[in-house]
Protein backbone atom coordinates (compact mmCIF):
# COMPACT_ATOMS: atom_id res chain seq x y z
CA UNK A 1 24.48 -7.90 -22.57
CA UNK A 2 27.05 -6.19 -25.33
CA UNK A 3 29.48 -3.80 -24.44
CA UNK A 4 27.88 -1.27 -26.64
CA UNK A 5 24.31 -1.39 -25.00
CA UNK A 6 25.41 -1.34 -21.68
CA UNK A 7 25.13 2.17 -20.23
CA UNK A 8 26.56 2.49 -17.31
CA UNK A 9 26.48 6.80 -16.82
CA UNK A 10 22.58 5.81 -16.62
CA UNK A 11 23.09 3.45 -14.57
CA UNK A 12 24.94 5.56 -11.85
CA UNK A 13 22.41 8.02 -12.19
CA UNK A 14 19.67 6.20 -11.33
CA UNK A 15 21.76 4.90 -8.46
CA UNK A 16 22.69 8.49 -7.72
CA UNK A 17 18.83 9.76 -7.79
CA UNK A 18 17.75 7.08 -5.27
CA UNK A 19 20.89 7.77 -2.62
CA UNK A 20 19.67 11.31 -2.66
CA UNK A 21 15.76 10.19 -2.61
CA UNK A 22 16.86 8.30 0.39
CA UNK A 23 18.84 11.37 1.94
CA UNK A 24 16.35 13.60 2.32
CA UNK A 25 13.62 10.88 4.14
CA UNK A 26 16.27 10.17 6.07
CA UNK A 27 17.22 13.98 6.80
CA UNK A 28 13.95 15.80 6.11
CA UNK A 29 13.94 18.62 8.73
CA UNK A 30 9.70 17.94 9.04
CA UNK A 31 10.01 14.17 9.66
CA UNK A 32 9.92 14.88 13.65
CA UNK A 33 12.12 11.78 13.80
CA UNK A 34 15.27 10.63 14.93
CA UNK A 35 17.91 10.32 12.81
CA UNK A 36 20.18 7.84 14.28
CA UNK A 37 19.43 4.17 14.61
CA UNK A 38 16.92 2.76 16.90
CA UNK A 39 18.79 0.81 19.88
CA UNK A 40 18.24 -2.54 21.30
CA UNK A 41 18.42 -3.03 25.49
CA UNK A 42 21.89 -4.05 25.55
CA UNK A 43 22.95 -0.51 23.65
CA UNK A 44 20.35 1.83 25.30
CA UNK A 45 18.06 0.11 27.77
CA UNK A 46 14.76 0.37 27.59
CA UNK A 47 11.64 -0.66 29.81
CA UNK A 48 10.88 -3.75 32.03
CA UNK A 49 7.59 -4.91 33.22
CA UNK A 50 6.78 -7.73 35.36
CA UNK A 51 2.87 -8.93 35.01
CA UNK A 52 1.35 -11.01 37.62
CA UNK A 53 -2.04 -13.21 37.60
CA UNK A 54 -5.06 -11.26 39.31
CA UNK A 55 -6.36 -13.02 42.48
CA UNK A 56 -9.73 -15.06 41.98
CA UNK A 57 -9.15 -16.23 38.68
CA UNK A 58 -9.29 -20.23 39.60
CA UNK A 59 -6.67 -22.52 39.07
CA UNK A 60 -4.30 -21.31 36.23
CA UNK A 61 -2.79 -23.92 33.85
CA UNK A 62 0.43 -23.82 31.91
CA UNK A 63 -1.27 -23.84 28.47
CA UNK A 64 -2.77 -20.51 29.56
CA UNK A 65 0.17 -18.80 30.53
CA UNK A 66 2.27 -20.17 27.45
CA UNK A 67 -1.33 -18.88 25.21
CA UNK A 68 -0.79 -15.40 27.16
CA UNK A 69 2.89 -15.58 26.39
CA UNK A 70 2.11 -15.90 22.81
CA UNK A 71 -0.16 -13.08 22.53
CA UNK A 72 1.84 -10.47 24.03
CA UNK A 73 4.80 -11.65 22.15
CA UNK A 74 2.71 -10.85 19.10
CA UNK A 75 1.65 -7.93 20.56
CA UNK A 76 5.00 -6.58 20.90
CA UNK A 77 6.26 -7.70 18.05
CA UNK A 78 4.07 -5.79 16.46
CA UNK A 79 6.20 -2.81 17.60
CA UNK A 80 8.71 -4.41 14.50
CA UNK A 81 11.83 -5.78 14.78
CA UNK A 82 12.56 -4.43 18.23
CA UNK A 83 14.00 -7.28 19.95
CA UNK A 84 12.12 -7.59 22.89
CA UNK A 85 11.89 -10.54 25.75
CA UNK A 86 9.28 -12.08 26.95
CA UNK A 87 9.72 -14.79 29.60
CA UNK A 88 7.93 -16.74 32.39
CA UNK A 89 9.09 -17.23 35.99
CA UNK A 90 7.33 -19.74 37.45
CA UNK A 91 3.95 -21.72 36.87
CA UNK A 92 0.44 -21.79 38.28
CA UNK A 93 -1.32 -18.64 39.89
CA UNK A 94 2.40 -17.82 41.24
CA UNK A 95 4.02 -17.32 37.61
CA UNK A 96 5.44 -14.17 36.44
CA UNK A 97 5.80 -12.69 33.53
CA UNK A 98 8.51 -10.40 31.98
CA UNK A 99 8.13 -8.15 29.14
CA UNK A 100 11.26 -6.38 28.35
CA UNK A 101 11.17 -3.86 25.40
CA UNK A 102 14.26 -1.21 24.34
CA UNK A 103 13.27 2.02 23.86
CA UNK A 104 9.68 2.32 24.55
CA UNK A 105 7.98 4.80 27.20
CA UNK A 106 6.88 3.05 30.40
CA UNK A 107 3.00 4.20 29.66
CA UNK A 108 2.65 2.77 26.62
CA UNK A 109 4.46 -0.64 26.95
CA UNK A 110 2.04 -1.33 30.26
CA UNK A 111 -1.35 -0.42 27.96
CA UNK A 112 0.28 -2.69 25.45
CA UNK A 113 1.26 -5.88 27.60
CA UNK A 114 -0.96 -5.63 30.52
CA UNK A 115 -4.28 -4.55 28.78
CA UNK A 116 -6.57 -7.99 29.01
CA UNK A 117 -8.04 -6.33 25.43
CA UNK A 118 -11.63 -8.12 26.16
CA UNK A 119 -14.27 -6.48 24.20
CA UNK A 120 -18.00 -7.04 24.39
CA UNK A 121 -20.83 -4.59 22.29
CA UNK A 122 -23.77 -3.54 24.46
CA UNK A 123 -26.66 -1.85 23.79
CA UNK A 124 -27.05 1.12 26.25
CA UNK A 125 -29.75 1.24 28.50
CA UNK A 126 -29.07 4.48 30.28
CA UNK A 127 -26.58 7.55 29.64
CA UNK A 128 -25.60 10.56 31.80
CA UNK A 129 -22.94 12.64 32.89
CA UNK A 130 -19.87 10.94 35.20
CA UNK A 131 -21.16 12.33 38.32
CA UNK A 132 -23.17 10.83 40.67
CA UNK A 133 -26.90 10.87 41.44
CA UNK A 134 -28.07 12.29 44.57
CA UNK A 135 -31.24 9.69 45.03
CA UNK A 136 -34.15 9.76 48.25
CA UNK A 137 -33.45 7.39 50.96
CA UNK A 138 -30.93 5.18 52.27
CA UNK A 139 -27.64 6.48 50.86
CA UNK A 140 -25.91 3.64 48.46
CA UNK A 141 -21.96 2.90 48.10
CA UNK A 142 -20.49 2.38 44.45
CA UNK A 143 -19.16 -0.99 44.30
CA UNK A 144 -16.07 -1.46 42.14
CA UNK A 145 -16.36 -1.46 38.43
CA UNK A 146 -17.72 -3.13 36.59
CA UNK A 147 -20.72 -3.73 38.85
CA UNK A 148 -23.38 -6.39 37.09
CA UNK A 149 -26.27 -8.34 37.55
CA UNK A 150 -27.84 -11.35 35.96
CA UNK A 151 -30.96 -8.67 35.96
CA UNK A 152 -31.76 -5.26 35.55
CA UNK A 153 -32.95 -4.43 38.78
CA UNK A 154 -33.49 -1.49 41.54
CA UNK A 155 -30.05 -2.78 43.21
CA UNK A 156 -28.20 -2.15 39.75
CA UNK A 157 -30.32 1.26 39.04
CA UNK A 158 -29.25 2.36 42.34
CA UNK A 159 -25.49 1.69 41.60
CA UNK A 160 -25.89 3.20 38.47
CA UNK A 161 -26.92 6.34 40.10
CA UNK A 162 -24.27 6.38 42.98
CA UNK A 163 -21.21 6.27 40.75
CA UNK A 164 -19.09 8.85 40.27
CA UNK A 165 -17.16 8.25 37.27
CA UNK A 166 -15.22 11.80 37.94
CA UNK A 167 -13.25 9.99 40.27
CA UNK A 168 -9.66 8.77 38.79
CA UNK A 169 -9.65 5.80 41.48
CA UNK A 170 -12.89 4.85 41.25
CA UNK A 171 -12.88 4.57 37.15
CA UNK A 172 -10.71 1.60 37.45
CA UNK A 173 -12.36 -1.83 36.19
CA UNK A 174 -10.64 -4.65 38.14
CA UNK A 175 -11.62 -7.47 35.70
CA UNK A 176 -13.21 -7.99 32.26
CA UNK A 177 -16.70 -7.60 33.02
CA UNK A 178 -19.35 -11.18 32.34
CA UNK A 179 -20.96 -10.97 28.97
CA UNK A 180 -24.19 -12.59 30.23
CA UNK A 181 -24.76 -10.26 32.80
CA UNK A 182 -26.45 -6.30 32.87
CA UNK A 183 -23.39 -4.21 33.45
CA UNK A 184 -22.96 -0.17 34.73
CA UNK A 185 -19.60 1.26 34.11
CA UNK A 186 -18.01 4.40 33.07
CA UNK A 187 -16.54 5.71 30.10
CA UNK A 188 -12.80 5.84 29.64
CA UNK A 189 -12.30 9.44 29.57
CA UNK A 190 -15.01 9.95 33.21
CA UNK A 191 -17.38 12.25 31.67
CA UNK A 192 -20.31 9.89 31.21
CA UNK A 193 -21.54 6.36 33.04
CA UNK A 194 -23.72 3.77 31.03
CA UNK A 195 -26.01 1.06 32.03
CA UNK A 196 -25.84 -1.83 29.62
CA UNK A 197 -27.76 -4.94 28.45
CA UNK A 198 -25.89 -8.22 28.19
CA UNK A 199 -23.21 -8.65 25.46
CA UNK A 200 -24.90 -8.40 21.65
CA UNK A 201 -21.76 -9.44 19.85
CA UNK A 202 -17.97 -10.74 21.80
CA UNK A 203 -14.63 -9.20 20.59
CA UNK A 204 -13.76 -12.62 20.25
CA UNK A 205 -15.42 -12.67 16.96
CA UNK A 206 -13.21 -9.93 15.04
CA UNK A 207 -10.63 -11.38 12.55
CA UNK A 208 -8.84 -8.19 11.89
CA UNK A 209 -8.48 -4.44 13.42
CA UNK A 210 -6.68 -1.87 11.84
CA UNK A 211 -5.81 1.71 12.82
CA UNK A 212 -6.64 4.45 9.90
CA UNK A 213 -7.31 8.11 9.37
CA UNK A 214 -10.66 9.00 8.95
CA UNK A 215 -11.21 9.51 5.52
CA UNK A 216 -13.34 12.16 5.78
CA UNK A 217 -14.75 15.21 8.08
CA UNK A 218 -11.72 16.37 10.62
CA UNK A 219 -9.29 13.49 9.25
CA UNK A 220 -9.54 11.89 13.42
CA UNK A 221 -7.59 8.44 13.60
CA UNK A 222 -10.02 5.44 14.23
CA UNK A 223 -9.67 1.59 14.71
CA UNK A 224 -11.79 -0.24 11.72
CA UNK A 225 -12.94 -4.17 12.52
CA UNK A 226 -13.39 -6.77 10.37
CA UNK A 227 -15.60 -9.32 11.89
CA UNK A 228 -16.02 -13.26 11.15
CA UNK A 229 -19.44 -14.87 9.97
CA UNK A 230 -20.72 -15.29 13.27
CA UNK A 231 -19.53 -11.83 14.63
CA UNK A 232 -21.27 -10.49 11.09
CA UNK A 233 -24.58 -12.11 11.83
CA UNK A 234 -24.45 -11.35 14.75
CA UNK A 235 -23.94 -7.52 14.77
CA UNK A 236 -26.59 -6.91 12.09
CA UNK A 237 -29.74 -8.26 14.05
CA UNK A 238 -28.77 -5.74 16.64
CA UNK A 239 -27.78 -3.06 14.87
CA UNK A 240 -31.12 -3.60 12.89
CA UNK A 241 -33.21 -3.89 16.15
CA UNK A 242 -31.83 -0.76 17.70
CA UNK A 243 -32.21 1.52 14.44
CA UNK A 244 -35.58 3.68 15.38
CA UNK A 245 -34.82 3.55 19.03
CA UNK A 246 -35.01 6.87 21.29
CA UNK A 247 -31.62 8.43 22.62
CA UNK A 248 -30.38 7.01 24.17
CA UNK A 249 -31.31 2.84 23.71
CA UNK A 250 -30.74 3.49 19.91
CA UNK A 251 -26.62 3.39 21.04
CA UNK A 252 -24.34 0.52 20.79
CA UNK A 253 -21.70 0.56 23.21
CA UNK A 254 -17.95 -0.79 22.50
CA UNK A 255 -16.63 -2.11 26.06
CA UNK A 256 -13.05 -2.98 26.67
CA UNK A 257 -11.92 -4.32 29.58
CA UNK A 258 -14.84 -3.45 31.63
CA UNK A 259 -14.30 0.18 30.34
CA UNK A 260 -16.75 2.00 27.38
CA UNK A 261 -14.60 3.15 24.86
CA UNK A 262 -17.35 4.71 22.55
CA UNK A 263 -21.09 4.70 22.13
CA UNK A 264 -22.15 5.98 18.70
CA UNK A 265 -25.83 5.93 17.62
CA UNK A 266 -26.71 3.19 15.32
CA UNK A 267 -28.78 5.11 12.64
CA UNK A 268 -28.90 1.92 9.73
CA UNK A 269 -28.50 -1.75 10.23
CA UNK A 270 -24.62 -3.03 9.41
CA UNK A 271 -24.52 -5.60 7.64
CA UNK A 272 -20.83 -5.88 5.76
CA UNK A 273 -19.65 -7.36 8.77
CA UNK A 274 -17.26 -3.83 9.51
CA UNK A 275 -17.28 -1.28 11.93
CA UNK A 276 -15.37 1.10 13.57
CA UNK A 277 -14.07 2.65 17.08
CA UNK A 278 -13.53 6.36 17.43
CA UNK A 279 -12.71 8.50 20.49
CA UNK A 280 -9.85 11.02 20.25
CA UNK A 281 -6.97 8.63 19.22
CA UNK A 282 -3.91 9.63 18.69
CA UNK A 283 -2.18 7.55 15.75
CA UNK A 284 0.03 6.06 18.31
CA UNK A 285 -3.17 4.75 20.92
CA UNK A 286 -5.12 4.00 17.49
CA UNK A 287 -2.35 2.00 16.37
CA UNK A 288 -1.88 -0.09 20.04
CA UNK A 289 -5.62 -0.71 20.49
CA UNK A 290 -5.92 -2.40 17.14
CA UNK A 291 -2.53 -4.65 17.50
CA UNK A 292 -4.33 -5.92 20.96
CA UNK A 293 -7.44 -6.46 19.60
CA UNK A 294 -6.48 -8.04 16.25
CA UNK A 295 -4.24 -10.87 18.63
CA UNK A 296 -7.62 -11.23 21.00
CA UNK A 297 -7.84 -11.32 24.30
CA UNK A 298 -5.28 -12.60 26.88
CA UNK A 299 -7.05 -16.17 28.66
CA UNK A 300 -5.49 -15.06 32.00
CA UNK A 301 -5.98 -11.19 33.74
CA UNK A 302 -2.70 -9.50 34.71
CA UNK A 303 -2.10 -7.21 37.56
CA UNK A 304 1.50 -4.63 36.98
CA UNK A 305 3.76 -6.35 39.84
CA UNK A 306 6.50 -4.08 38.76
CA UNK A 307 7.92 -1.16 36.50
CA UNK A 308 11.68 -0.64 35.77
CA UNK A 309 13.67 0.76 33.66
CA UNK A 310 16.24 -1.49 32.43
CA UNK A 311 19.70 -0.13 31.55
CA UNK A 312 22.18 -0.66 28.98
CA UNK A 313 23.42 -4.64 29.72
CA UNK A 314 26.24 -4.06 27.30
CA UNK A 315 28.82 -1.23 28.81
CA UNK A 316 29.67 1.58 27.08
CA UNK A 317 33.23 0.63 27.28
CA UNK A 318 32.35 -2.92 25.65
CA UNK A 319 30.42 -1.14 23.28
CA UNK A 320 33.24 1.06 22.30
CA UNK A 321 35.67 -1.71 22.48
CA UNK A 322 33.68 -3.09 19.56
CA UNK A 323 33.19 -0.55 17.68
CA UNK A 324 36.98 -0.03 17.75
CA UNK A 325 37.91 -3.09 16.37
CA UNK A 326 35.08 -3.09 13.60
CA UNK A 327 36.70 0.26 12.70
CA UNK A 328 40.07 -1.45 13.04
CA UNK A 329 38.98 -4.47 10.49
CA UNK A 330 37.69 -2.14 8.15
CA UNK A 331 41.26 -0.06 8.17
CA UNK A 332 42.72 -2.76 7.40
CA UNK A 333 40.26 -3.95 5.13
CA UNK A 334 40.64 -0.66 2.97
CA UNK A 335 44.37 -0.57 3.11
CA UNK A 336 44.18 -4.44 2.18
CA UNK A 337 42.43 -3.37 -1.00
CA UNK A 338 44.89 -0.04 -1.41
CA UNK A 339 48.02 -2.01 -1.65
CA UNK A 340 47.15 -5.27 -3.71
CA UNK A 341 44.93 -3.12 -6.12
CA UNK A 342 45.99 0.63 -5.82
CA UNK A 343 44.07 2.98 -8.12
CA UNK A 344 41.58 -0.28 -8.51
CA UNK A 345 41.39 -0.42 -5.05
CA UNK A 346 39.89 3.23 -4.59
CA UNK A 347 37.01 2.18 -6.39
CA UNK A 348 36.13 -0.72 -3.43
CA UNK A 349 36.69 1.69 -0.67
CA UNK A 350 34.00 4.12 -2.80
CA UNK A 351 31.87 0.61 -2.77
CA UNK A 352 32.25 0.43 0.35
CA UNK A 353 31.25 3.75 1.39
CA UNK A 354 28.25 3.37 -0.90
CA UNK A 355 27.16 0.12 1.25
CA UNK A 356 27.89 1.97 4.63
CA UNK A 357 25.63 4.67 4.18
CA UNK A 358 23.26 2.12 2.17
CA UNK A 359 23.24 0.45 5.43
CA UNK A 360 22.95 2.78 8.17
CA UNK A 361 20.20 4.44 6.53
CA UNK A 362 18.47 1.44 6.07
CA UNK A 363 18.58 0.78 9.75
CA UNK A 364 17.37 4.27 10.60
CA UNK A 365 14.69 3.91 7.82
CA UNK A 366 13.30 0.57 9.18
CA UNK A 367 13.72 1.57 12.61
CA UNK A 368 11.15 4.78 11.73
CA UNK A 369 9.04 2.06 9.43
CA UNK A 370 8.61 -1.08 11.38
CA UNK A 371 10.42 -0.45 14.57
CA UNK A 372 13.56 -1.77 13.55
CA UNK A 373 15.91 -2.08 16.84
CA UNK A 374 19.87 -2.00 16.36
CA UNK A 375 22.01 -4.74 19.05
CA UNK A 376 25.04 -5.57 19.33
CA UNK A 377 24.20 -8.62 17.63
CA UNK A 378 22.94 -6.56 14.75
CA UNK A 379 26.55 -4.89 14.92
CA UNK A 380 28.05 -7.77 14.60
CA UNK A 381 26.05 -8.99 11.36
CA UNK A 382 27.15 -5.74 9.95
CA UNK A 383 30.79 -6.57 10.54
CA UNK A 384 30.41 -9.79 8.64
CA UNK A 385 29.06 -8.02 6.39
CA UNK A 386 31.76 -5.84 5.14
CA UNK A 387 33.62 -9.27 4.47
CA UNK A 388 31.20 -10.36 2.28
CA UNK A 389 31.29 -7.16 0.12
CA UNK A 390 34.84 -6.59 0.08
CA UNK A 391 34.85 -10.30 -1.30
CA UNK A 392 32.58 -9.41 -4.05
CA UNK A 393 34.87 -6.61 -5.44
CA UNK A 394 37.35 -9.30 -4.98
CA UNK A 395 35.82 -11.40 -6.72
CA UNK A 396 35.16 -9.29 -9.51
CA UNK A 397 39.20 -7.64 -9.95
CA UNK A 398 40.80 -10.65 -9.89
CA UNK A 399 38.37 -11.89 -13.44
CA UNK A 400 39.11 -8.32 -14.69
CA UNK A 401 43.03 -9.48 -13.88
CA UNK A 402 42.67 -13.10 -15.62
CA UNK A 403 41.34 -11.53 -18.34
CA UNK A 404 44.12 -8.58 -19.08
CA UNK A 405 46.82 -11.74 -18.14
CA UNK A 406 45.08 -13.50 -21.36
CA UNK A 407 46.72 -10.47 -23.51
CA UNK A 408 42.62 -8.71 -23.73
CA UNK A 409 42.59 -5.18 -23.75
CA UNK A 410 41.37 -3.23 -20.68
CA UNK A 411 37.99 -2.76 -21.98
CA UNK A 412 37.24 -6.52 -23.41
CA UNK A 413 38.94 -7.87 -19.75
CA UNK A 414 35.97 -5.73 -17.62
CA UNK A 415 33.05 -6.93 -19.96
CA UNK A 416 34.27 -10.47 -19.96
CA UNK A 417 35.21 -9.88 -16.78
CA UNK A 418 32.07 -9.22 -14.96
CA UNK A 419 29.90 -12.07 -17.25
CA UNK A 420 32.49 -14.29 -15.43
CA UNK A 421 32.12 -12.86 -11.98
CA UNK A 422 28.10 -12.01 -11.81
CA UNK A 423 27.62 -15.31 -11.48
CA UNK A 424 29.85 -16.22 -8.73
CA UNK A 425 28.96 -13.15 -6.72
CA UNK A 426 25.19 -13.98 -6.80
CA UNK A 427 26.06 -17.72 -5.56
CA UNK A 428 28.00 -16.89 -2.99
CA UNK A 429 24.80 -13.87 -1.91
CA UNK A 430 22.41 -16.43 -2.34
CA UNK A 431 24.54 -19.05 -0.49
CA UNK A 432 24.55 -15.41 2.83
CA UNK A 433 20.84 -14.97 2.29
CA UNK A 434 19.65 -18.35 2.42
CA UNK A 435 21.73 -18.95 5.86
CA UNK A 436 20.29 -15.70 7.18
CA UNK A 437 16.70 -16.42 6.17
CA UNK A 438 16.80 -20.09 7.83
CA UNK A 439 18.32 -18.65 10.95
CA UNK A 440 15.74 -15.96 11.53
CA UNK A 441 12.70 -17.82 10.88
CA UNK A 442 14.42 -20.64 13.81
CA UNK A 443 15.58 -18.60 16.17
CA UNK A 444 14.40 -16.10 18.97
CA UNK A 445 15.63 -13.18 20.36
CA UNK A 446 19.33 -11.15 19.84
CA UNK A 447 19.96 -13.60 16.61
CA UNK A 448 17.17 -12.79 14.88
CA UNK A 449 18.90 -9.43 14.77
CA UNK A 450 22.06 -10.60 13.46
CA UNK A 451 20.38 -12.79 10.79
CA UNK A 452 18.09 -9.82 9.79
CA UNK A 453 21.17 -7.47 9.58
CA UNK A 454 23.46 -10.08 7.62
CA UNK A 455 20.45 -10.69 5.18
CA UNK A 456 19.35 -7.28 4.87
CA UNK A 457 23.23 -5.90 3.82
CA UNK A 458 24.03 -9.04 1.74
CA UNK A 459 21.03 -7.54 -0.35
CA UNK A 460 23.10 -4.08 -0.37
CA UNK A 461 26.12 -5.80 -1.58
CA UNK A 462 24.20 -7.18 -4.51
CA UNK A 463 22.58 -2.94 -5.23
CA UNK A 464 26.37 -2.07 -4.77
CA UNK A 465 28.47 -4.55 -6.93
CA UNK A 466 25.26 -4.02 -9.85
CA UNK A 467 24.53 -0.45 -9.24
CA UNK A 468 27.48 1.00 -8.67
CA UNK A 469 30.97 -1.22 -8.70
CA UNK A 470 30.05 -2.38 -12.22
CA UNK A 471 29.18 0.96 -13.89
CA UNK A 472 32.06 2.72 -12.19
CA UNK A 473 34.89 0.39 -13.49
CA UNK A 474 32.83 0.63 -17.18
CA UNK A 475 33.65 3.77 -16.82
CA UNK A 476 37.09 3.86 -15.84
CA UNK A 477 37.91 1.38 -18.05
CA UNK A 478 37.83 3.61 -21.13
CA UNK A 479 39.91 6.72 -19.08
CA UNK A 480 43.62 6.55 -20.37
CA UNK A 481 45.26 6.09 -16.76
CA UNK A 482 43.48 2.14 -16.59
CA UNK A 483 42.98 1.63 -20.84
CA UNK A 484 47.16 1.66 -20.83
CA UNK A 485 47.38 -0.10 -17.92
CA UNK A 486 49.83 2.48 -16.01
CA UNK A 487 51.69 1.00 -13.18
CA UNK A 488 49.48 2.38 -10.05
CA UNK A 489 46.28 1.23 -12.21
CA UNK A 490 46.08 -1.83 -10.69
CA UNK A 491 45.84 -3.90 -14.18
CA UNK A 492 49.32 -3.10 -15.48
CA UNK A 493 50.05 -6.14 -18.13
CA UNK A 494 53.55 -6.15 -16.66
CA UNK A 495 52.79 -6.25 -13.35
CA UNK A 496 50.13 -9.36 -14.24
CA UNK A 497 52.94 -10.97 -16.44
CA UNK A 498 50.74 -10.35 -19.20
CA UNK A 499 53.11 -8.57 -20.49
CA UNK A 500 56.25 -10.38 -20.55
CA UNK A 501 55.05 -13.51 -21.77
CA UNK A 502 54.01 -11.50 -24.88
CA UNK A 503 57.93 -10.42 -25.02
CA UNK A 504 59.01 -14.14 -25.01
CA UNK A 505 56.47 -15.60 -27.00
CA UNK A 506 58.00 -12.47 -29.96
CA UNK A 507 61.30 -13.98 -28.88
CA UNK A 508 60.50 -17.75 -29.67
CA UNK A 509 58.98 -16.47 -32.80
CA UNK A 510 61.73 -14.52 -34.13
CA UNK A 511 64.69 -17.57 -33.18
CA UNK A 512 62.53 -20.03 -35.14
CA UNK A 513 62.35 -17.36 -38.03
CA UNK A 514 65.87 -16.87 -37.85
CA UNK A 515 66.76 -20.81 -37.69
CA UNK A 516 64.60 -21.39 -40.81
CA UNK A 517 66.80 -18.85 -42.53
């Protein structure tokens, strides 16, 4: 691009407009948000829990485990970037396994990892309130939930009456309940208990749940479901067959985990193959319920062995010891830049500042966003990364410099200048970027982080060096201080030897006009 069409005031204002867009999301006193960095568990801690396989289950086989593995690894990671573990101990009925996630409340993480996330639609048979049924005769004791039979019979009716679904222990379902067999259970919340016909359509036919606001009435939050061909088919013949029904067989009960989370009345036939879960969600437990059920259901049922909270791995004296000598290499970085460049050097330490805050509100950003978790590792990607900028500016003076040594004015030298360098600073980010993006797609665990960090601020350097190095020196370029090259500019023609080979080439000029003579 020419000289004359470049604008660089515009430029920095644009720049300038987005730093300050960024600002106040980052700041914004209604955000209810933190507005520091989200940390990993060797910075903060966080929350441990050790899952073990429920009793009964049959023999357990490796490929199971390693299939439950990989679900609640996607089922955490669906928490974002949050670098948590998730290991086995063990094999076989015996195994263990530990999820480990920073930062997350102990309730939460347990209905995310241990939740089997089975769910079976019912029609209802019979609905009435959680308490039990006083009924003539020989008194009856609730069985556990969920209590089933292959048929709907006077044994089952007389369960359904004597459970009391009021009862915090007894509204516990020990297992997924059998989707070929008449089930009575309560709902989550207590205040109602259902008999149920056999499963009309298995969870295991959705291909996608997502958590949204209610478009319209009180705005509630609700999970929608997507389901496949079969689950479609299936779910309009009995939504079809129950529309006309009295109250309350004309309902169509969502089960999970032996549990009914809603029963709405079916009032038309659906047929688009969607539908949709509602009972008082927060966006949080909306959110969670449609991450488990959108990664299916775990093969193997999981009782909580144990609950800890893990602590920082990484002492705070480590932690400070590194954050000490990143401070330290940036010092020296800056002063680096100071002496070799002076007044040109104040412009990388502004570029540098620029990146910083780039950065750190990135990481705050994404940590709000898509759970974004800062470790050490991540620390130490950020590190790197002030090497790689600094470079860039590097790169960049020292063009200016052989430019202004080949006698071009200030202003020519920076144009020229940059063509020269844009293309060796975008290698070299390309060269960072690739290297991070192989090394987080191949690896697990803390270097994901650092790859993520080192890819995400090699991006910044690029906004920087475009954004704001470039437009800054256009700018200072035409200021008299730099355009006569004074001796603390940093691109004195003397200094560069610019200058004094100008002298002697007037010198060999004016002996060979003097010899001719």
């Amino acid at each position: 691009m020419a000289a004359s069409a470049y604008r660089p005031a515009r430029t920095l204002g644009i720049l300038i407009a987005i730093l300050f867009a960024l600002a106040v999301w980052w700041l914004w006193p209604f955000a209810n948000a933190s507005i520091t960095p989200n940390l990993g568990l060797d910075l903060r801690g966080g929350t441990s829990v050790t899952l073990k396989p429920q009793v009964g289950q049959g023999e357990i086989t490796d490929d199971q485990l390693n299939q439950a593995v990989a679900i609640i690894r996607q089922r955490v990671n669906s928490l974002g970037v949050a670098e948590a573990e998730v290991t086995t101990q063990g094999s076989g009925a015996n195994a263990l396994v530990v999820v480990s996630i920073p930062g997350v409340t102990q309730k939460r993480i347990v209905g995310l990892v241990g939740q089997t996330a089975q769910l079976n639609f019912r029609p209802v048979i019979q609905e009435t309130a959680g308490t039990s049924i006083k009924v003539k005769g020989k008194a009856v004791k609730s069985k556990p939930l969920p209590i089933q039979s292959p048929t709907f019979d006077a044994a089952l009716e007389a369960q359904f009456a004597a459970l009391d679904c009021t009862n915090d222990k007894t509204r516990v379902s020990t297992k997924p309940d059998d989707p070929k067999q008449f089930l009575v259970t309560c709902s989550q919340s207590g205040d109602a208990k259902y008999s149920l016909d056999k499963t009309a359509v298995q969870g295991e036919t959705i291909k996608n749940a997502s958590a949204t606001l209610r478009s319209q009435g009180v705005g509630e939050w609700i999970v929608n479901l997507e389901f496949d061909g079969k689950g479609t088919k299936a779910f309009a013949e009995t939504t079809q067959a129950l529309v006309g029904k009295k109250t309350p067989q004309n309902q169509f009960a969502i089960v999970l985990d032996g549990l009914v989370v809603s029963a709405p009345a079916v009032n038309e036939a659906i047929t688009g193959g969607k539908a949709e879960i509602s009972g008082n969600f927060t966006q949080q437990s909306a959110q969670d319920l449609a991450n488990v059920l959108k990664f299916g259901a775990l093969p193997v049922a999981f009782d909580i062995a144990q609950i800890d909270s893990v602590s920082a791995t990484l002492g705070a004296d480590q932690l400070t010891a590194g954050l000490i000598a990143g401070g330290l290499g940036l010092l020296l970085v800056i002063l680096y830049l100071l002496v070799y460049y002076r007044a040109l050097g104040l412009v990388s330490v502004a570029s540098l500042l620029v990146a910083a805050y780039l950065a750190y509100v990135s990481f705050v950003l994404l940590g709000r966003t898509i759970g974004f978790t800062l470790t050490l590792a991540g620390v130490a990607g950020a590190i790197v990364a002030i090497g790689i900028t600094a470079d860039s500016f590097i790169v960049y003076f020292e063009r200016i410099r052989d430019e202004v040594r080949d006698n071009k004015s200030l202003r020519v030298a920076a144009e020229s200048g940059w063509l020269r360098a844009r293309r060796t600073i975008l290698a070299a980010d390309f060269v960072s970027l690739l290297a991070a993006g192989v090394l987080y797609f191949v690896s697990v665990g803390n270097v994901r982080g650092f790859a993520f960090v080192l890819g995400l601020t090699t991006i910044i350097d690029i906004v920087v060096v475009f954004f704001f190095t470039r437009p800054l020196i256009a700018i200072l370029v035409n200021k008299s201080f730099f355009a006569r090259g004074g001796r603390f500019s940093g691109v004195d023609p003397v200094r560069l030897g610019a200058a004094s080979a100008q002298v002697e080439n007037t010198k060999v000029t004016a002996t060979a006009t003097s010899e001719e003579s």
